[in-house]
C-alpha atoms as a PDB file:
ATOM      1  CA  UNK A   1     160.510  45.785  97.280  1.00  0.00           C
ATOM      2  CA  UNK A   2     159.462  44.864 100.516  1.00  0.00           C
ATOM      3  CA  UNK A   3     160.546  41.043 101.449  1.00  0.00           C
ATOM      4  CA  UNK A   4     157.355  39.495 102.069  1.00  0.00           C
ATOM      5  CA  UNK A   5     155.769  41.018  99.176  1.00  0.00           C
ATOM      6  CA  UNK A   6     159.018  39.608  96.644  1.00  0.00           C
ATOM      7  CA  UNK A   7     159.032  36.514  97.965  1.00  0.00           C
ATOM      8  CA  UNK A   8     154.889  36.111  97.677  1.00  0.00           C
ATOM      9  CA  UNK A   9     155.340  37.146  93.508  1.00  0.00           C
ATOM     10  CA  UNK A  10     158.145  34.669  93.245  1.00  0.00           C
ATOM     11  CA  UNK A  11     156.104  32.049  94.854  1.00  0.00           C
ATOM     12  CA  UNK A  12     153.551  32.425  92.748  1.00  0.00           C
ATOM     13  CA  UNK A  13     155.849  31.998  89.988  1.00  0.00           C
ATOM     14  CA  UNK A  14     156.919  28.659  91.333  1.00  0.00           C
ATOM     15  CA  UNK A  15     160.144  30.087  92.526  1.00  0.00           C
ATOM     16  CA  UNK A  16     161.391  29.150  96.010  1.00  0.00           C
ATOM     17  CA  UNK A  17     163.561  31.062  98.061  1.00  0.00           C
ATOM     18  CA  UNK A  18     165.027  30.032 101.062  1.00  0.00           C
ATOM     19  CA  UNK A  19     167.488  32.495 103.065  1.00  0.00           C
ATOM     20  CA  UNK A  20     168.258  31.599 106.796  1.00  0.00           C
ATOM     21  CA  UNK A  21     166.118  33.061 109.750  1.00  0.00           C
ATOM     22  CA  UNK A  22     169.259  32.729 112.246  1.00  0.00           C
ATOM     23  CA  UNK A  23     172.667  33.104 112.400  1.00  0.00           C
ATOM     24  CA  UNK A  24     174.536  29.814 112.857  1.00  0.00           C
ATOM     25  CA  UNK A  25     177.354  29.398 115.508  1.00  0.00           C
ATOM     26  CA  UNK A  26     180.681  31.864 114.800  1.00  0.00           C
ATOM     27  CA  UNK A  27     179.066  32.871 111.454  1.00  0.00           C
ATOM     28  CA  UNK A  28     179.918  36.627 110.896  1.00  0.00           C
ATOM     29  CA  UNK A  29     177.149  38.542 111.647  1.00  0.00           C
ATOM     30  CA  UNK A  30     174.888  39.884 108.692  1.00  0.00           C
ATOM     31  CA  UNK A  31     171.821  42.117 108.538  1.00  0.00           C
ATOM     32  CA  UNK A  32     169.092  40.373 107.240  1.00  0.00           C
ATOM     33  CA  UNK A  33     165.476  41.015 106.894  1.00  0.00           C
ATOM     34  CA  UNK A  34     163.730  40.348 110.095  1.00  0.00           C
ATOM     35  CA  UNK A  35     160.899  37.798 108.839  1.00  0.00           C
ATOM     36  CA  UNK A  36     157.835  38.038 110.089  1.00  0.00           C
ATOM     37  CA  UNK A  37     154.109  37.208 109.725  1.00  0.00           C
ATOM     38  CA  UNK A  38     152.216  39.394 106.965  1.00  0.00           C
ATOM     39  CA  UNK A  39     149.985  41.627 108.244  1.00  0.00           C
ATOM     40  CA  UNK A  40     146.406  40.642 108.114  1.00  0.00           C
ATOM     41  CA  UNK A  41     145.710  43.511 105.357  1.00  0.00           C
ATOM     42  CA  UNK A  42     149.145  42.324 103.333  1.00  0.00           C
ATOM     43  CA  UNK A  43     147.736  38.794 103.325  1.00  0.00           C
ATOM     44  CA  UNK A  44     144.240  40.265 101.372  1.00  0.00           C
ATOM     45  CA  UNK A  45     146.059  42.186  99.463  1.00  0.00           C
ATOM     46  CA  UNK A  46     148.718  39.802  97.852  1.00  0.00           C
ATOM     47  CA  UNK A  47     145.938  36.782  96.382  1.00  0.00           C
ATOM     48  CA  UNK A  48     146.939  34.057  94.282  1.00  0.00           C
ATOM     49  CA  UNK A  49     147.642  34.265  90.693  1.00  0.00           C
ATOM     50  CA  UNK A  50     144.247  32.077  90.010  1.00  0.00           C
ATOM     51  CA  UNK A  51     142.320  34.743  91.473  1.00  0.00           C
ATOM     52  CA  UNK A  52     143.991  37.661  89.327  1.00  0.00           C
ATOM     53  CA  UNK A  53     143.930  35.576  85.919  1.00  0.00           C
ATOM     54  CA  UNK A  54     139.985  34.858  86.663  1.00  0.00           C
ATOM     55  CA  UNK A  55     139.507  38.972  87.553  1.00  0.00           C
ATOM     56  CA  UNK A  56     141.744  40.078  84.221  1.00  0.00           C
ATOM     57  CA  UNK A  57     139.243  37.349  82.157  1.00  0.00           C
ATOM     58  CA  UNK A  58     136.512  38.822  83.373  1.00  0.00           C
ATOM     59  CA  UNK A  59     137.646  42.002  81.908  1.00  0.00           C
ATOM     60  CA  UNK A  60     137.645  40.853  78.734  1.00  0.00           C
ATOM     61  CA  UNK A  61     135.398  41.542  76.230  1.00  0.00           C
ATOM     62  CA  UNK A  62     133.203  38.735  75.279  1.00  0.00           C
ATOM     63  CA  UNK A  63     134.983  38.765  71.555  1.00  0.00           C
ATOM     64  CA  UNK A  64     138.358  39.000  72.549  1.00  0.00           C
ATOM     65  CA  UNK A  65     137.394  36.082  74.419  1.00  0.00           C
ATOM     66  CA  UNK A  66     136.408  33.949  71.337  1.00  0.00           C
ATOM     67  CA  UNK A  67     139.018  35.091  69.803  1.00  0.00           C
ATOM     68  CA  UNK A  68     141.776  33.969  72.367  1.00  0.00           C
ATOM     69  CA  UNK A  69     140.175  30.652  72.381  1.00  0.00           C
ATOM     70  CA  UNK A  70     140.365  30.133  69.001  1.00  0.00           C
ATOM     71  CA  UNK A  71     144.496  30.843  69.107  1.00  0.00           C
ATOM     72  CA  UNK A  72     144.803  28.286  71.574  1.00  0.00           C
ATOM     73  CA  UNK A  73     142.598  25.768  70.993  1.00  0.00           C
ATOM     74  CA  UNK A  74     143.261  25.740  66.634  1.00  0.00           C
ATOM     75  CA  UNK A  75     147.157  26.628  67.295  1.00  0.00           C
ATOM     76  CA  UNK A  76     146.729  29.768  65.337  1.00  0.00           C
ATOM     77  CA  UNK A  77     149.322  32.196  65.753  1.00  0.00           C
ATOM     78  CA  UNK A  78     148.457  35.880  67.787  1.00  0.00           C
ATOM     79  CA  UNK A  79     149.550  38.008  64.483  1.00  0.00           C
ATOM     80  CA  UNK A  80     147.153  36.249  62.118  1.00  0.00           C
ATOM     81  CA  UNK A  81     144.197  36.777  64.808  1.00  0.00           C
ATOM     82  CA  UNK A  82     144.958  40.981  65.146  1.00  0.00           C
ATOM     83  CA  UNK A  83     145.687  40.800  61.275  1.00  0.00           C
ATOM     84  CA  UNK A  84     141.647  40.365  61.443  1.00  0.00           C
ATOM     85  CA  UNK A  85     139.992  43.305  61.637  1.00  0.00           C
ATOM     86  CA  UNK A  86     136.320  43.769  63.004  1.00  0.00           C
ATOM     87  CA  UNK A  87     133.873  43.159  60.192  1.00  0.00           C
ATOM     88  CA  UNK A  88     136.562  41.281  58.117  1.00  0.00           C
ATOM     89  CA  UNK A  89     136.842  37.813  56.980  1.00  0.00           C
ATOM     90  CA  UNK A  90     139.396  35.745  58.740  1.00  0.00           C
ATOM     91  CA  UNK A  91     140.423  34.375  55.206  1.00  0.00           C
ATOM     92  CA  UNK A  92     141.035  37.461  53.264  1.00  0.00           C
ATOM     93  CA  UNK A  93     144.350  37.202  51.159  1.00  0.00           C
ATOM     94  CA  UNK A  94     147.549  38.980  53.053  1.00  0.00           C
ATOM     95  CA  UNK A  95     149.088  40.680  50.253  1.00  0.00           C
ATOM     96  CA  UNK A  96     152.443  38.738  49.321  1.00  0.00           C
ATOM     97  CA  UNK A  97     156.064  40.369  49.095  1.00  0.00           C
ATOM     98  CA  UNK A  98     157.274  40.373  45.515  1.00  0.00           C
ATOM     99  CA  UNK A  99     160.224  37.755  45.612  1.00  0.00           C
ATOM    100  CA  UNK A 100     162.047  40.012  42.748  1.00  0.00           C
ATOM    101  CA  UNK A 101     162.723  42.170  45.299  1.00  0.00           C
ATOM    102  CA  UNK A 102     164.934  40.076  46.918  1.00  0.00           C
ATOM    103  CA  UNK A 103     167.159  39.625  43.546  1.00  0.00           C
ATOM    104  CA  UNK A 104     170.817  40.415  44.207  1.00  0.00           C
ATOM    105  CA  UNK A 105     171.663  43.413  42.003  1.00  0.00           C
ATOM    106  CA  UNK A 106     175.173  42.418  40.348  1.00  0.00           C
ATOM    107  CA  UNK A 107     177.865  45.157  40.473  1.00  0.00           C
ATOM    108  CA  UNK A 108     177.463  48.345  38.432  1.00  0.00           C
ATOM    109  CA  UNK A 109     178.878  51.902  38.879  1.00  0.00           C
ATOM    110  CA  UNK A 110     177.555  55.156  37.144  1.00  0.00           C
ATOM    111  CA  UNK A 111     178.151  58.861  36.622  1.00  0.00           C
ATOM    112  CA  UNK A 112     174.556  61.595  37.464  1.00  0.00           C
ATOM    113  CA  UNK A 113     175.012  64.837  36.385  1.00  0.00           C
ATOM    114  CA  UNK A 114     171.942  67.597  36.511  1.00  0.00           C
ATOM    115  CA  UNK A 115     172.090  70.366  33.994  1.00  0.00           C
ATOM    116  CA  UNK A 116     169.950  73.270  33.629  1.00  0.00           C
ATOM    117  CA  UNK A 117     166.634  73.249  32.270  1.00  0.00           C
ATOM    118  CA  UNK A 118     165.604  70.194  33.408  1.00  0.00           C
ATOM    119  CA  UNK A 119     167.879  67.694  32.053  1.00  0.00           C
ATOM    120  CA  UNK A 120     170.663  65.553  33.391  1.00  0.00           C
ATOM    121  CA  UNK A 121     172.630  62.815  32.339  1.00  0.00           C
ATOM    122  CA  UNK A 122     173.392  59.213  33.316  1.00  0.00           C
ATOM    123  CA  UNK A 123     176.316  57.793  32.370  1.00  0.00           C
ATOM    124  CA  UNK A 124     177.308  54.304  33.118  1.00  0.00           C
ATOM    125  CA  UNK A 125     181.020  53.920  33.381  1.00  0.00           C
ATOM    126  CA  UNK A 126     183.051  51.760  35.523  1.00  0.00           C
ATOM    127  CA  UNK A 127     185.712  54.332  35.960  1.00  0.00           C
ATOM    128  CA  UNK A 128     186.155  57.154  38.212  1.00  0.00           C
ATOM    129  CA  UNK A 129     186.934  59.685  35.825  1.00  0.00           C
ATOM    130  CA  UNK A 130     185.757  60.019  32.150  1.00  0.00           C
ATOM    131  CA  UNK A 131     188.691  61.044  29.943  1.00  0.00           C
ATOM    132  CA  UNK A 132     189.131  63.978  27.894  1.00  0.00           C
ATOM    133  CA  UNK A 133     187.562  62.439  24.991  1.00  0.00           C
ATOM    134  CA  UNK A 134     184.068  61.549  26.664  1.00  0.00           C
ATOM    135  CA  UNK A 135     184.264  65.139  28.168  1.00  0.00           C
ATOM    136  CA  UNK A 136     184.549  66.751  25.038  1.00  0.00           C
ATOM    137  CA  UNK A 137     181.368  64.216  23.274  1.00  0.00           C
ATOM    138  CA  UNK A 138     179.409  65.279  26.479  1.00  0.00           C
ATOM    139  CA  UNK A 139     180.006  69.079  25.940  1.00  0.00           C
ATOM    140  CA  UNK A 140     178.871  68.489  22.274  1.00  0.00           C
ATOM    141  CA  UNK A 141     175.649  66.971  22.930  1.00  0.00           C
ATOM    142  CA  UNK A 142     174.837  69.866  25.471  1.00  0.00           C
ATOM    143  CA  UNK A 143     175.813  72.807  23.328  1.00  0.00           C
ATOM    144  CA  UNK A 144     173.438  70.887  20.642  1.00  0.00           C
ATOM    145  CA  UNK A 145     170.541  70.760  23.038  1.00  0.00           C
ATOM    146  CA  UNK A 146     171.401  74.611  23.678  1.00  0.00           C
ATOM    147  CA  UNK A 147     172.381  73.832  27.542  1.00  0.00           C
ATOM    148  CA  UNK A 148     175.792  74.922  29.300  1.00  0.00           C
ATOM    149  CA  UNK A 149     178.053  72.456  30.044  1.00  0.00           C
ATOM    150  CA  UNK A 150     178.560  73.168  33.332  1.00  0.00           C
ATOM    151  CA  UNK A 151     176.806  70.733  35.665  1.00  0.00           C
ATOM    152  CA  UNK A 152     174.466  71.933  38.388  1.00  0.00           C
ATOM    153  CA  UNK A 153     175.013  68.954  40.592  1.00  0.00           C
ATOM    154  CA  UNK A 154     177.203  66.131  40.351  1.00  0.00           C
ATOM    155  CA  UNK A 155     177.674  62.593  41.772  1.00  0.00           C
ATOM    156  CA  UNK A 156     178.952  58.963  41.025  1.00  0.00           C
ATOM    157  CA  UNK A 157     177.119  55.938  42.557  1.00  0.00           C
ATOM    158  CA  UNK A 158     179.052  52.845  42.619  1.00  0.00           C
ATOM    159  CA  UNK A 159     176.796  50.110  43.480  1.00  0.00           C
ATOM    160  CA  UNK A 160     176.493  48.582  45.855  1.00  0.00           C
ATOM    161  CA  UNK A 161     176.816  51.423  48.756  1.00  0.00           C
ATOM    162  CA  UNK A 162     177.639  48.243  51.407  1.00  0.00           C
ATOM    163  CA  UNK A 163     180.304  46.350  50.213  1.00  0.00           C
ATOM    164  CA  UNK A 164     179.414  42.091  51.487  1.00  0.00           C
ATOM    165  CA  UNK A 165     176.332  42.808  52.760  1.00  0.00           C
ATOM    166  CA  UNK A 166     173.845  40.965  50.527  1.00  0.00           C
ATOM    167  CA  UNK A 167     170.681  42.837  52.684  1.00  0.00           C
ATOM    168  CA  UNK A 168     171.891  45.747  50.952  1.00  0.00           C
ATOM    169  CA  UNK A 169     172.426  44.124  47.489  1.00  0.00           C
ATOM    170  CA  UNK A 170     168.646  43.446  46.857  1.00  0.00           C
ATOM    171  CA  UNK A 171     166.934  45.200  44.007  1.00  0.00           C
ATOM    172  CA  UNK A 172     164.667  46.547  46.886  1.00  0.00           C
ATOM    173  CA  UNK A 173     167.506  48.364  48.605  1.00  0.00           C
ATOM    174  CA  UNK A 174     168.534  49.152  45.078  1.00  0.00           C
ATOM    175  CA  UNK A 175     165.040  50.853  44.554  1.00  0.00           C
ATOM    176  CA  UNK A 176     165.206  52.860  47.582  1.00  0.00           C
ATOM    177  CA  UNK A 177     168.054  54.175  47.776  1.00  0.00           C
ATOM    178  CA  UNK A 178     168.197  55.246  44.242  1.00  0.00           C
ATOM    179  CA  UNK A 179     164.403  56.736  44.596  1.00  0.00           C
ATOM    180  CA  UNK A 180     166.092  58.952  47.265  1.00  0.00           C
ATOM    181  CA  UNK A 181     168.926  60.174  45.423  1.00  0.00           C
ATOM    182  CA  UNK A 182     166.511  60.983  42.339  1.00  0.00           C
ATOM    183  CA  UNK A 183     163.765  62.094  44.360  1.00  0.00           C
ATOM    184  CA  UNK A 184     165.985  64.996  45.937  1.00  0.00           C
ATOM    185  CA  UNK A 185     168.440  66.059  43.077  1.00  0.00           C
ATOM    186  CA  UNK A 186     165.939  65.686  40.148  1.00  0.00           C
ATOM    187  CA  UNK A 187     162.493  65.457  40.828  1.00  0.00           C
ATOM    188  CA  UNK A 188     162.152  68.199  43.515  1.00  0.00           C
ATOM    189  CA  UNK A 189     165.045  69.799  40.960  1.00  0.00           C
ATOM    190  CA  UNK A 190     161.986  70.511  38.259  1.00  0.00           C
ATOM    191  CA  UNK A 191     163.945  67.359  35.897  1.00  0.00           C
ATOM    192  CA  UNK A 192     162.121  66.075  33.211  1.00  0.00           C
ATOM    193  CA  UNK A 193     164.852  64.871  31.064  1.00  0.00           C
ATOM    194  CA  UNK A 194     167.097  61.898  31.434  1.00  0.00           C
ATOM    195  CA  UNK A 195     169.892  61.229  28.572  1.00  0.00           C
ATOM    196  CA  UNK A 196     171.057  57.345  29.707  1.00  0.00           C
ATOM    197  CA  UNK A 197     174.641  56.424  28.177  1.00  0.00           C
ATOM    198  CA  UNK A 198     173.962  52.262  29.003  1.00  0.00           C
ATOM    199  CA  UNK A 199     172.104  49.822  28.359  1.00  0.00           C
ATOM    200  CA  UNK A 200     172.534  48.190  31.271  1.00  0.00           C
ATOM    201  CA  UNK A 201     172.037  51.511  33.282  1.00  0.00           C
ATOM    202  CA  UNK A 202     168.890  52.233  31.523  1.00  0.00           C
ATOM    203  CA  UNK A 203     167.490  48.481  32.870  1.00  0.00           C
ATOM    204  CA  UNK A 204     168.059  49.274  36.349  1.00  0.00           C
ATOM    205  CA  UNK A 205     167.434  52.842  36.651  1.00  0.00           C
ATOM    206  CA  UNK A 206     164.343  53.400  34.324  1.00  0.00           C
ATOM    207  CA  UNK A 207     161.452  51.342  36.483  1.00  0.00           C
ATOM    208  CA  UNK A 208     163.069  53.653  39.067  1.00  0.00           C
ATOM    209  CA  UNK A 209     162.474  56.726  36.964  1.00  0.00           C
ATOM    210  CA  UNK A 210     159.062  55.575  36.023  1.00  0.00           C
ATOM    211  CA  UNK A 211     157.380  55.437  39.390  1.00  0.00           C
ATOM    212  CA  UNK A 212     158.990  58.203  40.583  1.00  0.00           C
ATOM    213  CA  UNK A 213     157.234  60.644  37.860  1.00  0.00           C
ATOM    214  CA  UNK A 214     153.984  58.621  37.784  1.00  0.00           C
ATOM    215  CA  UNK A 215     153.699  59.642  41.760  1.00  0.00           C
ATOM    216  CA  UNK A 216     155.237  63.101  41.304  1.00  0.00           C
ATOM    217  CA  UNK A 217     153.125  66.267  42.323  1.00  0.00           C
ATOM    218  CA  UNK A 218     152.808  67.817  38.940  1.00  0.00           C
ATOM    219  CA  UNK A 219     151.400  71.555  37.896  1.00  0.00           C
ATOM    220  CA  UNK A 220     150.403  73.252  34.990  1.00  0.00           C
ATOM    221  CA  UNK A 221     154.783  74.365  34.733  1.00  0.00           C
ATOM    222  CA  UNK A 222     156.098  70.773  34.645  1.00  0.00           C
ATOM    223  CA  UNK A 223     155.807  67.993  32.617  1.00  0.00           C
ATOM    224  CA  UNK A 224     153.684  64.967  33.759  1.00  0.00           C
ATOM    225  CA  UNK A 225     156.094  62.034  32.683  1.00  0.00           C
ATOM    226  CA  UNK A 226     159.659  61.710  32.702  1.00  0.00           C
ATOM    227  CA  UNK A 227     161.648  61.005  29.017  1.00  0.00           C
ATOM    228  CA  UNK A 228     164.529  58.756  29.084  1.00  0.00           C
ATOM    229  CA  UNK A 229     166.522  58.797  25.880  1.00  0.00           C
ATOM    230  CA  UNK A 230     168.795  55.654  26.190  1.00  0.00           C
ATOM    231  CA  UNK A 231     172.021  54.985  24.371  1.00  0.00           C
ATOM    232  CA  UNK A 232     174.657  52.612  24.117  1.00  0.00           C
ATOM    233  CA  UNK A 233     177.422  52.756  26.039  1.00  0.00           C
ATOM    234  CA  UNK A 234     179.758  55.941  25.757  1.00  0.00           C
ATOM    235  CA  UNK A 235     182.518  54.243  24.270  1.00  0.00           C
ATOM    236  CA  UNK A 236     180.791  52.473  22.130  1.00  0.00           C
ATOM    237  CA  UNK A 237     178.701  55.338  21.090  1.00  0.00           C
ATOM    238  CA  UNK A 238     181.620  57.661  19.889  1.00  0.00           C
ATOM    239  CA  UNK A 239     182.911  54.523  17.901  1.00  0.00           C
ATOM    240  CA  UNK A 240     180.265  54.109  15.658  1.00  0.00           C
ATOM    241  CA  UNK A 241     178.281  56.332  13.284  1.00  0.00           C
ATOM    242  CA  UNK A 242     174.878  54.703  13.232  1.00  0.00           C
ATOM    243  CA  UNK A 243     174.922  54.628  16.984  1.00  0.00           C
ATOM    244  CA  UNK A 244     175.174  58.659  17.297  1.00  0.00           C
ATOM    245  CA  UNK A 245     172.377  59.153  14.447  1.00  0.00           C
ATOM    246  CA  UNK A 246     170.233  57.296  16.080  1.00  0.00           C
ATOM    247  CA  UNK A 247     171.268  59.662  19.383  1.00  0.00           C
ATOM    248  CA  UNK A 248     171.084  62.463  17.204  1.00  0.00           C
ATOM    249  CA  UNK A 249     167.501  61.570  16.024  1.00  0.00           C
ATOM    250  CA  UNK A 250     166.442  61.249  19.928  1.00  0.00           C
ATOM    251  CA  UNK A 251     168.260  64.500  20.439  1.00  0.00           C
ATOM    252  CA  UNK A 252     166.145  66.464  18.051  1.00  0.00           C
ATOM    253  CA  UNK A 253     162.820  67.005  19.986  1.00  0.00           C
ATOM    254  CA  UNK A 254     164.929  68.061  23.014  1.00  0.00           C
ATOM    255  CA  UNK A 255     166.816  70.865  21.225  1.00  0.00           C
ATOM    256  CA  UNK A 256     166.225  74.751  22.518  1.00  0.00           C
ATOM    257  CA  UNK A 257     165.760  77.251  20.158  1.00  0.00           C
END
């Protein structure tokens, strides 16, 4: 930038500079910028800050004029003011976030498994394998529902993803990122069917469920809602009787052929 022209914008600003004009007995010699008077068209060019703030005013439309006013003179801040749209009333309600959201999700791990036909499984379990035993139950209840037992897809969320980060323990993370998983490996999948081993799986996981289905796309092929059949928890399940009747009850209206 030329000298004259920096040193102009930074005295408008209220900044002064001062550099020397000559070189001051056995000082080295240095090249600096030979001052001089500004030209007679410089000096019209470069005019004081009161007469560009009065130009960019007049600019202004005579609302956004009000409006800037009113910030200033009321204390008001800038985003309420734009939140206003033309035509609107300055005290229309600003919707408010849902403080639930903000609920720290405590600890919980479970296993997703997508079969054919449009059912999958979700089995809470806080270990990383399930042992022979709850193998075995789980290939029961799909040869009684007429389905292979070979998974489609496969995958075990242990929540939370970010370990002692309590942004990412929220039940709003919790409803995104879980909306994402489902939305790709079941909804777009054509699954209709959940089977939840856990009660405290189904809490989390079904409001998820639900407003995923309720704003599917939906045709004439596929089902409109999504049926969860929850259960107790595995092991507790293949201890007692009354527990898998009432499975086996749940299990009836899914069973093919």
């Amino acid at each position: 930038m030329d000298p004259q022209v920096q040193e102009s914008y930074l005295s408008a600003m209220g900044v002064s500079q001062w550099y020397p004009k000559y070189a001051l007995p056995n000082a080295p010699e240095l090249d600096w910028p030979e001052i001089t008077d500004i030209p007679v068209g410089e000096a019209e060019r470069i005019r004081p800050v009161e007469v560009l703030e009065s130009e960019c005013v007049a600019r202004l439309p005579s609302e956004s004029l009000v409006n800037l006013r009113t910030i200033f003179e009321d204390g008001k801040s800038v985003a309420e003011e734009c939140s206003v749209k033309p035509g609107e009333h300055a005290d229309k309600e600003v919707p408010v976030r849902d403080a639930s959201l903000d609920v720290v999700v405590p600890p919980f791990s479970f296993l997703f498994s997508r079969y054919s036909l449009g059912v999958a499984l979700v089995i809470g379990t806080p270990n990383e394998l399930l042992s022979s035993v709850e193998l075995r139950f789980i290939d029961g209840v799909m040869a009684f529902l007429g389905i292979s037992n070979i998974p489609e897809f496969q995958h075990r969320v242990d929540w939370p993803l970010v370990k002692n980060n309590r942004e990412f323990q929220t039940k709003g993370f919790l409803h995104e990122s879980m909306s994402t998983l489902f939305e790709k490996q079941a909804v777009e999948r054509g699954v209709n069917t959940f089977i939840v081993f856990g009660k405290g799986v189904t809490e989390q996981l079904s409001p998820i469920l639900d407003d995923l289905y309720k704003g599917a796309m939906t045709t004439e092929e596929t089902r409109t809602e999504c049926l969860v059949v929850p259960s107790s928890e595995l092991f507790e399940l293949m201890m007692s009787a009354d527990e898998k009747r009432k499975l086996w009850q749940q299990l009836l209206t899914l069973k093919v052929g």
